[in-house]
Protein backbone atom coordinates (compact mmCIF):
# COMPACT_ATOMS: atom_id res chain seq x y z
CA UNK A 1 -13.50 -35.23 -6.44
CA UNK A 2 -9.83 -35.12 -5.97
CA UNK A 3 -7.93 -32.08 -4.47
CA UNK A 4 -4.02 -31.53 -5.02
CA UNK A 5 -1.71 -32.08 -2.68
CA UNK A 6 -0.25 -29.03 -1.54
CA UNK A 7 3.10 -28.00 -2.48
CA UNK A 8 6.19 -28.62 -0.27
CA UNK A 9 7.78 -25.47 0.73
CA UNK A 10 10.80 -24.84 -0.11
CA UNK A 11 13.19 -24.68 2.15
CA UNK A 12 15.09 -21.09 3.40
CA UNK A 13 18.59 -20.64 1.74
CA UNK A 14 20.57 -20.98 5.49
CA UNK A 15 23.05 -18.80 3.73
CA UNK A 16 20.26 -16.13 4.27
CA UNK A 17 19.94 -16.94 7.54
CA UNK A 18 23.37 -16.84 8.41
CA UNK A 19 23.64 -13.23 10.45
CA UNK A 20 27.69 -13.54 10.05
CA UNK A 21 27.30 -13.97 5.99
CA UNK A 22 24.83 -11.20 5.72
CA UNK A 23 26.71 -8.37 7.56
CA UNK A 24 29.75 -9.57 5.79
CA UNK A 25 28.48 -9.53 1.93
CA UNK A 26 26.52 -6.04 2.68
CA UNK A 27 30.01 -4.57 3.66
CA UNK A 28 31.48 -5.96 0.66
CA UNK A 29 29.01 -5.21 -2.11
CA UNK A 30 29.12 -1.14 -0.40
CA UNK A 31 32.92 -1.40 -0.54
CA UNK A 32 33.09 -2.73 -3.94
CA UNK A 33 30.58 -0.27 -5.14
CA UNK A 34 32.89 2.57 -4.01
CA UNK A 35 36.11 1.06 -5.42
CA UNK A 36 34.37 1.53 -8.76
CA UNK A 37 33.99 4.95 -7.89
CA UNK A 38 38.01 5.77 -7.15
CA UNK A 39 38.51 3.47 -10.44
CA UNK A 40 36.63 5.55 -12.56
CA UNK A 41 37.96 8.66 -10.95
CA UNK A 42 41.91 8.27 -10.47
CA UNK A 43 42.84 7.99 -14.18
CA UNK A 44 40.72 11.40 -14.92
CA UNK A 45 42.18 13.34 -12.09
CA UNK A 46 45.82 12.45 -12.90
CA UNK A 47 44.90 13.72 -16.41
CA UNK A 48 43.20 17.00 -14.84
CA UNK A 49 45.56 17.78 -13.09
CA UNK A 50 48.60 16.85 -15.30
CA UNK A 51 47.14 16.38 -18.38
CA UNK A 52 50.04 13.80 -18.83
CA UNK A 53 49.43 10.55 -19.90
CA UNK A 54 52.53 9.43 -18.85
CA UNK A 55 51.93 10.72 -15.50
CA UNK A 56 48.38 8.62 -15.63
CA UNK A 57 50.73 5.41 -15.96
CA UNK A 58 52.95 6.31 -13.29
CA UNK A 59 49.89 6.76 -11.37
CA UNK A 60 48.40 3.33 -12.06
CA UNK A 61 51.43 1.49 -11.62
CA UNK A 62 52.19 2.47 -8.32
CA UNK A 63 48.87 0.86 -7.63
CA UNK A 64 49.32 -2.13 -8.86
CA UNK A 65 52.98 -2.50 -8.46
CA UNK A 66 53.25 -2.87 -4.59
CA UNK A 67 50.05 -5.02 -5.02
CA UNK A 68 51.65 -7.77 -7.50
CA UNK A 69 54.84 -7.66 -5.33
CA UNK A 70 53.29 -7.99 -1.74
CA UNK A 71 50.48 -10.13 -2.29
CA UNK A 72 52.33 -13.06 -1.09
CA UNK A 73 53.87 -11.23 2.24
CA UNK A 74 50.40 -9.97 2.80
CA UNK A 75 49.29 -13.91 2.33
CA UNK A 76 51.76 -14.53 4.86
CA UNK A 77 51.50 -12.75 7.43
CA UNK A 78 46.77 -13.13 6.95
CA UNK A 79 48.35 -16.66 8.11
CA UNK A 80 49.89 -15.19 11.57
CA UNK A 81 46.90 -13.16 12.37
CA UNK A 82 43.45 -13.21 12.23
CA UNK A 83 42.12 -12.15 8.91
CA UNK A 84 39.17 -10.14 10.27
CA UNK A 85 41.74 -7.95 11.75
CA UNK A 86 44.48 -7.50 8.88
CA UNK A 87 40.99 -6.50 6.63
CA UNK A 88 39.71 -3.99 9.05
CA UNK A 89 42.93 -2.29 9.23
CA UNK A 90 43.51 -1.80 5.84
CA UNK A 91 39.44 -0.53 5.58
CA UNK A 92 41.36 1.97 8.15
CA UNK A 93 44.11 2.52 5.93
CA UNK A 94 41.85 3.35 2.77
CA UNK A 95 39.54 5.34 4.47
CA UNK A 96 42.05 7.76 5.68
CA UNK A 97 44.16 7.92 2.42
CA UNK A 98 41.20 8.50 0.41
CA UNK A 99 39.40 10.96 3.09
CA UNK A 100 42.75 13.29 2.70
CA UNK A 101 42.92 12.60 -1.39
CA UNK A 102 39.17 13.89 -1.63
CA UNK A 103 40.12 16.55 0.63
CA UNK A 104 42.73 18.02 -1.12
CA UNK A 105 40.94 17.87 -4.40
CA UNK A 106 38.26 19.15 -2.85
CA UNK A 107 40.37 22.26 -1.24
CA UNK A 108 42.94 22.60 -4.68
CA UNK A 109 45.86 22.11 -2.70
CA UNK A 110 46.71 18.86 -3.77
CA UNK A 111 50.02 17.85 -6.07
CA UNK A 112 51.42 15.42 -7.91
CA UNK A 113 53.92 13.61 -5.90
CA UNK A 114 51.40 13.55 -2.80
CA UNK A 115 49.02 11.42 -5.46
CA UNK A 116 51.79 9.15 -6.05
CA UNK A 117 51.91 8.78 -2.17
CA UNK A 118 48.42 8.28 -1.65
CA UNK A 119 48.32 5.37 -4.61
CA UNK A 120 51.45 3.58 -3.70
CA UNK A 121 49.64 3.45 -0.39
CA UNK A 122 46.01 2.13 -1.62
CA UNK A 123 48.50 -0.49 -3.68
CA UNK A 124 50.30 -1.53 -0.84
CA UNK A 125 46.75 -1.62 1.33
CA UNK A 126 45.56 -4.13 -1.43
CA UNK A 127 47.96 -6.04 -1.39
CA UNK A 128 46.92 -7.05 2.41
CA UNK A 129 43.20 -6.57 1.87
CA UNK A 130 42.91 -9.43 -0.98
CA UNK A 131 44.33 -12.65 0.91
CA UNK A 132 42.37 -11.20 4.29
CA UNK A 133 39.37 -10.99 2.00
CA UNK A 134 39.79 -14.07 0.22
CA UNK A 135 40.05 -16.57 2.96
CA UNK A 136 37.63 -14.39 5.46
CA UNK A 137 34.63 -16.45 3.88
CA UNK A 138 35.54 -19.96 4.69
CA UNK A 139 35.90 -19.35 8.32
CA UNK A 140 32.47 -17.22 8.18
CA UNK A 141 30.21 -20.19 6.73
CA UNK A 142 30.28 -24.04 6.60
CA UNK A 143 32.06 -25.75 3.95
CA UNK A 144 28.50 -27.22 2.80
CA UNK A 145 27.26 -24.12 2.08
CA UNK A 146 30.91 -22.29 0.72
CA UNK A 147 30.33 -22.77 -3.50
CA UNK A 148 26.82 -21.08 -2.65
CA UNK A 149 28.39 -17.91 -1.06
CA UNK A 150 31.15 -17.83 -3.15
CA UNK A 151 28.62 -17.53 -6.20
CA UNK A 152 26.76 -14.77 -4.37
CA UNK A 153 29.22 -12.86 -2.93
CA UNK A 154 31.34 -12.85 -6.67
CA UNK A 155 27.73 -12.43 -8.14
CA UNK A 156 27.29 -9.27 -6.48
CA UNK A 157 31.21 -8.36 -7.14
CA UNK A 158 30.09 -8.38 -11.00
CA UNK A 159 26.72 -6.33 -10.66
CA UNK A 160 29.00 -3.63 -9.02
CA UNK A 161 31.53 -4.07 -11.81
CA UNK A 162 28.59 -2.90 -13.89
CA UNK A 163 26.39 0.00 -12.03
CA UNK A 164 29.47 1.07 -10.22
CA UNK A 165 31.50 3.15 -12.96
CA UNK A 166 27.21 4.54 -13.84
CA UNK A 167 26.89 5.45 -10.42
CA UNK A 168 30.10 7.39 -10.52
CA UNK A 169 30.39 8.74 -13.32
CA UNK A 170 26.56 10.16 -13.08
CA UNK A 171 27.45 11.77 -9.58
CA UNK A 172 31.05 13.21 -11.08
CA UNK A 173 29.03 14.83 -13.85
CA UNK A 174 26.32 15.44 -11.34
CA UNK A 175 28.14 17.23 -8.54
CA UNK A 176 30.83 18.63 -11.56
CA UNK A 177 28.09 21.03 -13.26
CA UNK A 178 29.37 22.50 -16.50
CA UNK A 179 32.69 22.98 -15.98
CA UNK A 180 32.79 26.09 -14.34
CA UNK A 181 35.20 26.81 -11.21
CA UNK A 182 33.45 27.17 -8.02
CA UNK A 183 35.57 28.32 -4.90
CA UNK A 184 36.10 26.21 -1.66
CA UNK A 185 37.70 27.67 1.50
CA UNK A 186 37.84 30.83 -0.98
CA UNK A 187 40.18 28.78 -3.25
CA UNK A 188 39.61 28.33 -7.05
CA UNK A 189 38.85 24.58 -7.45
CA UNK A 190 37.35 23.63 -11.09
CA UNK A 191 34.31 21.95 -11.12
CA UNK A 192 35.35 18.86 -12.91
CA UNK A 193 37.66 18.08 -9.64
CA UNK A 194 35.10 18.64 -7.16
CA UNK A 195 33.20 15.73 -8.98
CA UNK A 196 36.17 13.90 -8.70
CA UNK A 197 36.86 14.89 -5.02
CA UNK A 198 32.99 13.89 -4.22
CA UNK A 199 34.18 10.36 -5.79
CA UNK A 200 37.10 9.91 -3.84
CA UNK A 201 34.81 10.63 -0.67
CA UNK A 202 32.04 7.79 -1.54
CA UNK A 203 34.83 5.93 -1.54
CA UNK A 204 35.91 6.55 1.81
CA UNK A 205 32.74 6.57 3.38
CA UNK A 206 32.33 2.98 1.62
CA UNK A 207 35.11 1.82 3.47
CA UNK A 208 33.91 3.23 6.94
CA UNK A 209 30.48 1.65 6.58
CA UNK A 210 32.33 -1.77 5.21
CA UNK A 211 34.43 -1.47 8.33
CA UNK A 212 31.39 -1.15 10.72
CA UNK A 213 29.38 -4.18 8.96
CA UNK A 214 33.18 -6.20 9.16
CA UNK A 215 32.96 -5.29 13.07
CA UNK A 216 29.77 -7.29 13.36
CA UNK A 217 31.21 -10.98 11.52
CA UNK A 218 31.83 -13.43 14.27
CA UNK A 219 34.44 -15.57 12.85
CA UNK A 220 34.08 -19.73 13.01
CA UNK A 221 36.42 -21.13 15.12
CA UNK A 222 39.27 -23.03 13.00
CA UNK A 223 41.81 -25.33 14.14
CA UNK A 224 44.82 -23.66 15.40
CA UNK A 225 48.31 -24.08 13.03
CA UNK A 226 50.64 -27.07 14.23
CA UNK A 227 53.39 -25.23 16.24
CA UNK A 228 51.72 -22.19 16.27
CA UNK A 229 51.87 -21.88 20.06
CA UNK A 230 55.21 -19.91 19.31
CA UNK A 231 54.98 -17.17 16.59
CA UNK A 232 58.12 -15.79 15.50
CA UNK A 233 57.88 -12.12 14.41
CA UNK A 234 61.08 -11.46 11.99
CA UNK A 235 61.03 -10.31 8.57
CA UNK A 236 62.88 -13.62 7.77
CA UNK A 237 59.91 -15.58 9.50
CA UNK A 238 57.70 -13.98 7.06
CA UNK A 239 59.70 -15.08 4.13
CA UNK A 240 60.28 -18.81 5.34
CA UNK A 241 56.41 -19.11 5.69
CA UNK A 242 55.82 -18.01 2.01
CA UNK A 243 58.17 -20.37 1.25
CA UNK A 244 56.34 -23.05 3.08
CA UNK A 245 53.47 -22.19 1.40
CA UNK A 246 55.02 -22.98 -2.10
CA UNK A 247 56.31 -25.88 -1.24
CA UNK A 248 53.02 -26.77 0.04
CA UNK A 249 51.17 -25.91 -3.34
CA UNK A 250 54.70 -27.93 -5.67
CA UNK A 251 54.22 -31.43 -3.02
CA UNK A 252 49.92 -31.21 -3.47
CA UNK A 253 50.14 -32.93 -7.30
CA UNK A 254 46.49 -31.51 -8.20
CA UNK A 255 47.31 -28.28 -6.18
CA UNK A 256 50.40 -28.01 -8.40
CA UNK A 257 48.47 -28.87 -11.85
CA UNK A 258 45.80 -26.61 -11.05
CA UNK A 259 48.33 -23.66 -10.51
CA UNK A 260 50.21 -24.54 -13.74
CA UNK A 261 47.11 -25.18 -15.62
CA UNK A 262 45.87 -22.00 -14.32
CA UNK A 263 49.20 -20.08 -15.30
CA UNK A 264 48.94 -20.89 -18.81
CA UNK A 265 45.51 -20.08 -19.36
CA UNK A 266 46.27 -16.50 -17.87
CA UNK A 267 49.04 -15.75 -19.92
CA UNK A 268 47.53 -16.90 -23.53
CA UNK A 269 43.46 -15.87 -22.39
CA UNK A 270 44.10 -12.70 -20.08
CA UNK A 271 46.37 -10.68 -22.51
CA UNK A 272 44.37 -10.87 -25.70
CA UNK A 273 41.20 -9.80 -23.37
CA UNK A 274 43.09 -6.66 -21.98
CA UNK A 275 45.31 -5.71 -24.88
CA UNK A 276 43.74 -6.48 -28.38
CA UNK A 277 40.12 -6.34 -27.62
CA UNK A 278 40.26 -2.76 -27.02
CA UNK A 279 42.08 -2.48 -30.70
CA UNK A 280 40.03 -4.91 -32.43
CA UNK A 281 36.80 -2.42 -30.84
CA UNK A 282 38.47 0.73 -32.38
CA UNK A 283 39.45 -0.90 -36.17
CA UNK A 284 37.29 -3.16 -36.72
CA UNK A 285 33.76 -2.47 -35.13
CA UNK A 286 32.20 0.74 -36.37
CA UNK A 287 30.57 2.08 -32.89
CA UNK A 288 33.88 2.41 -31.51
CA UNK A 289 34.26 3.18 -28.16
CA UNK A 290 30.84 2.94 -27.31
CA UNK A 291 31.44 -0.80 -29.14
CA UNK A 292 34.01 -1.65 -26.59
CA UNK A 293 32.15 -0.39 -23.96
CA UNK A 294 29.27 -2.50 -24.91
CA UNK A 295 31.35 -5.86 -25.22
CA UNK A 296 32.40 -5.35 -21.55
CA UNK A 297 29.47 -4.90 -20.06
CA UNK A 298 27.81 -8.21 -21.99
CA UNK A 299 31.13 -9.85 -20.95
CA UNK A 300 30.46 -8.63 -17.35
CA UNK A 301 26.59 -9.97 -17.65
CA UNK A 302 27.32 -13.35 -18.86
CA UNK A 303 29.89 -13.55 -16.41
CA UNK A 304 27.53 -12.93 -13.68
CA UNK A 305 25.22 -15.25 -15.08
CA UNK A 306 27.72 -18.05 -14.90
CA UNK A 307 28.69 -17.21 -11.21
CA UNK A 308 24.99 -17.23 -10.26
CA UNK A 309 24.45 -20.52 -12.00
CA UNK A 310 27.73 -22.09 -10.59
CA UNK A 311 26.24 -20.92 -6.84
CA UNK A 312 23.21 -22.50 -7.44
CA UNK A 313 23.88 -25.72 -8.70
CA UNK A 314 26.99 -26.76 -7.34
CA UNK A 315 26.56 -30.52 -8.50
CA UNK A 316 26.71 -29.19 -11.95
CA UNK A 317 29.60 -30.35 -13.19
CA UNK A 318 31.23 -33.51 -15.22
CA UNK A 319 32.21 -36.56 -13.14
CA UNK A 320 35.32 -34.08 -11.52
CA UNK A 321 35.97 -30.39 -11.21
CA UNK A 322 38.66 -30.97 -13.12
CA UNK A 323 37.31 -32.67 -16.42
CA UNK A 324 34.98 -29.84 -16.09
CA UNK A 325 37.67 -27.39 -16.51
CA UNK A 326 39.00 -29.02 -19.34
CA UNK A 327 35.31 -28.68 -21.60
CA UNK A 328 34.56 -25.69 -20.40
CA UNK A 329 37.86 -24.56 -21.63
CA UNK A 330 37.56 -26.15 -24.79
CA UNK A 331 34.19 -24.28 -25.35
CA UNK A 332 36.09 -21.37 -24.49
CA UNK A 333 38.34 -21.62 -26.97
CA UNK A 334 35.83 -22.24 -29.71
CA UNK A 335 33.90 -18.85 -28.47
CA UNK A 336 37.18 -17.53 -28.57
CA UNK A 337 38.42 -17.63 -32.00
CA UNK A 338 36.19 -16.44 -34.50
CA UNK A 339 36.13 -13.03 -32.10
CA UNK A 340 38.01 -11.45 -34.97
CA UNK A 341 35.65 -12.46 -37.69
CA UNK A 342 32.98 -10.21 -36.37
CA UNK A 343 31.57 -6.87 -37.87
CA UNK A 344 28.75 -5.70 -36.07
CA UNK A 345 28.91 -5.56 -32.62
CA UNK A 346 26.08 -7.54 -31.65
CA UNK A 347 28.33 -10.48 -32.96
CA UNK A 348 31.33 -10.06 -30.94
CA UNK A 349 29.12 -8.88 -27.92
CA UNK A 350 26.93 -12.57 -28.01
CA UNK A 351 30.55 -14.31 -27.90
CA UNK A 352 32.04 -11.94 -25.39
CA UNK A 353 28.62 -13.00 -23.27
CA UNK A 354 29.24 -16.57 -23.53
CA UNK A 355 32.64 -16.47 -23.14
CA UNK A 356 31.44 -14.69 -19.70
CA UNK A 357 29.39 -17.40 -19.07
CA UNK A 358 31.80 -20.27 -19.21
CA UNK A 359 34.69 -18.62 -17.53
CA UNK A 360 32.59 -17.18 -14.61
CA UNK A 361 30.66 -20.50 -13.85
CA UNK A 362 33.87 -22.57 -14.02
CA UNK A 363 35.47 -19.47 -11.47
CA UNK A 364 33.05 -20.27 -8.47
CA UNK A 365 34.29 -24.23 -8.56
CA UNK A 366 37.90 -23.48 -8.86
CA UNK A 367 37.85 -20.76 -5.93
CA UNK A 368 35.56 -22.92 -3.46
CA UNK A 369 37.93 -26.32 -4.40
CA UNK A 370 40.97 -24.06 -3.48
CA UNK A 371 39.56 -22.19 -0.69
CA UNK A 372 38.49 -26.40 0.58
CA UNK A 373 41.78 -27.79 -0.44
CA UNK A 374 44.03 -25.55 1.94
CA UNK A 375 44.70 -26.54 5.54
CA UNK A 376 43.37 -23.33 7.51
CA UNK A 377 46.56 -22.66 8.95
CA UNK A 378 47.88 -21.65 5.14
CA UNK A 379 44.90 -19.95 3.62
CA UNK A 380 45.97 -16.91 2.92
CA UNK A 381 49.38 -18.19 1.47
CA UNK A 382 47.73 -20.52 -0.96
CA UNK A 383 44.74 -17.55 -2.02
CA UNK A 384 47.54 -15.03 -2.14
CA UNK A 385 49.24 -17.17 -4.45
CA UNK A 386 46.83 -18.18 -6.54
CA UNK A 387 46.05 -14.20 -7.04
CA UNK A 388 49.88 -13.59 -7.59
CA UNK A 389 49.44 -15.73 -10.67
CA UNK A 390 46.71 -13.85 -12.56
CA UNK A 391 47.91 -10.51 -11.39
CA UNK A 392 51.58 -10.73 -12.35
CA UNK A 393 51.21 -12.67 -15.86
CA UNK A 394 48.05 -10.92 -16.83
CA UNK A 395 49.85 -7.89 -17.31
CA UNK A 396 53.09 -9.36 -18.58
CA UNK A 397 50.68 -11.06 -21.23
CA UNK A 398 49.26 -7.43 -22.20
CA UNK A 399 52.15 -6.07 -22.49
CA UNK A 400 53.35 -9.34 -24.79
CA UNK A 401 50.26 -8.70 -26.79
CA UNK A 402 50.97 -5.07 -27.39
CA UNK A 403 54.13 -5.94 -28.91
CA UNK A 404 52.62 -9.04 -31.23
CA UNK A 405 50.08 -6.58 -32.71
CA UNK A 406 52.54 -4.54 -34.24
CA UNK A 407 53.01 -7.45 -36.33
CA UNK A 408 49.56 -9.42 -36.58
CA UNK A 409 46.38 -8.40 -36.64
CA UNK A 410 43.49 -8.80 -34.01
CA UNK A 411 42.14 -11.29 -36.02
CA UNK A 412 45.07 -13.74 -35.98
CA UNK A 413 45.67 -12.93 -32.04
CA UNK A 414 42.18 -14.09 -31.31
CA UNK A 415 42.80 -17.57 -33.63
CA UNK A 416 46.50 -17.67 -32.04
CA UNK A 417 44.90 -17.37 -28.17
CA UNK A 418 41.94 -20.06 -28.74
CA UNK A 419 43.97 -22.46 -31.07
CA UNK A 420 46.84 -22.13 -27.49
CA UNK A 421 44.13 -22.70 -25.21
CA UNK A 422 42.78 -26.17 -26.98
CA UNK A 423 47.08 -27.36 -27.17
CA UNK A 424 46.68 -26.27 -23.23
CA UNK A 425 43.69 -28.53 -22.74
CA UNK A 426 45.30 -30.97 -24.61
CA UNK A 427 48.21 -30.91 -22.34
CA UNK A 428 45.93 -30.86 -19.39
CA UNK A 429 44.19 -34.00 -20.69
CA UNK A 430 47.78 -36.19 -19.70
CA UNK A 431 47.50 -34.67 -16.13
CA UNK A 432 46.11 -37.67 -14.06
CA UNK A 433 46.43 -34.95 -11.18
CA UNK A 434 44.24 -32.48 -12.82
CA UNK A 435 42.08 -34.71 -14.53
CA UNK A 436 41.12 -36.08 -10.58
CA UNK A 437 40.60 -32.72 -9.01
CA UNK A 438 36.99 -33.27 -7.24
CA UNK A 439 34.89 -31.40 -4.79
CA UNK A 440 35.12 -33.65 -1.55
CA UNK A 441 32.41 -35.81 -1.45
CA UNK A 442 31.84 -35.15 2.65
CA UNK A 443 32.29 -31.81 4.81
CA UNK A 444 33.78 -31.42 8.13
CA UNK A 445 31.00 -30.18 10.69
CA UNK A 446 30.17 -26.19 10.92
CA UNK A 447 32.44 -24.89 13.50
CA UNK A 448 30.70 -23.02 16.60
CA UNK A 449 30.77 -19.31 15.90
CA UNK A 450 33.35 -18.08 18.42
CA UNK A 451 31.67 -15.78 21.34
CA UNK A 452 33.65 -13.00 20.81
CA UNK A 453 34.88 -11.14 17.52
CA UNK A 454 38.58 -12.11 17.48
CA UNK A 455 40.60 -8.55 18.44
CA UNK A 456 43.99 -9.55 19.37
CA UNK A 457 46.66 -10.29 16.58
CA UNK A 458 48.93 -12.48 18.63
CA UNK A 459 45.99 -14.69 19.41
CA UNK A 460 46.47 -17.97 16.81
């Protein structure tokens, strides 16, 4: 009689093992969860209190204004000091701005121009927070295990992307009532802004817990930046090291394909996505907004998919990371073009889920292969660049589009964008330089988790 031979165990993910990883994705899924809520909330409080959409735009530029413009100083100086640090202080910084913007919705006695403050400032906060954030995970786990945790941490960044505007919007309707005015500190408030106000404040208290979880990350020890013994502190300092930072990216041929590669996709993928989806949803699809609503949230779904898939098989991939960009891009493109052929929205939701798919799996390789590529001593530069690129000529694309479609119809902006992105692949296919990008075949040792959390900003 024969038996069967038990069953190997498998063997425990060390990223769940890893104490540093796990205190530092719980802090960021609770802070992400609570960015959705001031998201969701800032547009409709600029609009209840001015009822100015005008005044909404103002609002949501000077968010993302000081963001696109200080990226690459906040890149810079994540470079001079530690990036645990730069990120706690700006979980400081939000916490406080949106403590007092809750409390003066809360209390009535809030006003326009102090809004403006308060978003200029969560701009400019972000504008630090994103290079600290995106080069805080390399020097938290070992480069064997960094594709994994960049598909779980940007995994979870999608799931909040989809219950956090349900979570908020539930507790402003929640907490709002019917729409009566209630009275606070005996002052009239209506009860529409005290949902809002209870948004802003899960918000902040997202931030303080982030903070104390961020506290707890013991940071890998890194080699320390040739020459760095000596840190000039001037303004023009700053500015030189940006600049050494693009000249690092133009002299590294496959960083400077990638970039360029990148750059074009953005402009000719990103605009159509922002701009004329949310046109070709109202004209063309019959559930209208609901329609739209429904094509992002498949697009967010199949773009989670694709990061989850990308973190767990790493070695899936054509003979380079590179070549895989180029067919997953040409997939793209075919998903891409008949968008404006569809009727129902079941059609254009399947294609907005497998464009989600595609894009997000071939995300996780390109971020890790970055996040590997650049010397330590330039991380944030290089991330902070690399974000610079989507953020400035995604909206310059939108704004492109928004003109075009004066002119052409959704349908012939969808066939324009995917017939561009196959001439861009077919440019990309001459690149020798991107055509070679490839994971490295070998990773350096884990570094030794430093004793003590790393406090002091002058220390290298």
């Amino acid at each position: 009689m024969s038996t069967k031979a038990p069953r190997a165990k498998r063997p425990p993910n060390p990223l769940m093992r890893n104490r540093n990883f796990l205190w530092l994705i719980s802090g960021g899924v609770i802070s992400m969860l609570g960015d959705q809520f001031s998201m969701l909330a800032m547009p409709w409080l600029v609009l209840a209190v001015t009822n100015d959409t005008l005044a909404m735009g103002l609002v949501l530029g000077l968010i993302s204004l000081p963001r696109a413009v200080f990226l690459l100083v906040g890149g810079a100086l994540v470079d001079r000091y530690p990036a645990r640090s730069v990120l706690l202080l700006t979980k400081y910084v939000n916490a406080v701005l949106l403590g007092g913007l809750a409390a003066g919705v809360l209390t009535g006695t809030l006003t326009v121009p102090v809004l403006c403050v308060v978003a200029f400032g969560i701009g400019l906060a972000s504008a630090f927070s994103i290079p600290a954030g995106t080069t805080i995970l390399p020097r938290v786990v070992p480069g064997d295990q960094l594709q994994a945790a960049n598909g779980m941490m940007m995994g979870m960044r999608q799931a909040t992307l989809l219950l956090g505007p349900l979570m908020a919007g539930g507790l402003i309707a929640l907490v709002g009532g019917s729409g009566k005015a209630v009275t606070a500190d005996g002052v009239a408030v209506p009860s529409d802004l005290t949902g809002l106000g209870a948004a802003f404040l899960v918000d902040c208290l997202s931030f303080v817990i982030s903070a104390l979880t961020l506290y707890q990350v013991r940071m890998l020890s890194v080699p320390a930046a040739t020459g760095a013994g000596k840190r000039e502190e001037s303004l023009g300092a700053v500015f030189r090291s940006i600049g050494d930072g693009i000249r690092h990216f133009w002299h590294d041929p496959e960083l400077r394909a990638l970039c360029l590669y990148f750059s074009a996709t953005t402009f000719f993928i990103g605009g159509p996505l922002q701009a004329v989806l949310p046109v070709f949803a109202r004209d063309r699809l019959a559930d209208g907004a609901d329609g739209f609503g429904i094509l992002m949230g498949l697009h967010g779904v199949g773009t989670m998919v694709g990061m989850v898939v990308s973190g767990a098989r790493p070695k899936l991939r054509l003979r380079t990371l590179g070549a895989t960009i180029l067919l997953i891009d040409s997939l793209l493109a075919l998903v891409f073009m008949p968008m404006g052929l569809a009727t129902h929205t079941w059609q254009a939701a399947l294609l907005m889920a497998m464009a989600g798919c595609l894009a997000g799996f071939i995300q996780i390789g390109v971020f890790t292969w970055i996040q590997r590529r650049i010397p330590p001593a330039m991380l944030g530069r290089g991330m902070s660049l690399f974000m610079f690129i989507v953020m400035s000529l995604a909206p310059l694309s939108s704004a492109l589009c928004g003109w075009l479609m004066r002119y052409l119809p959704p349908q012939v902006m969808f066939l324009g964008s995917g017939l561009a992105l196959w001439g861009i692949v077919a440019v990309g296919l001459t690149s020798t330089s991107l055509r070679a990008i490839a994971m490295p075949t070998r990773t350096a040792p884990a570094a030794v988790p430093a004793e003590t959390p790393v406090e002091n900003p002058s220390a290298v």
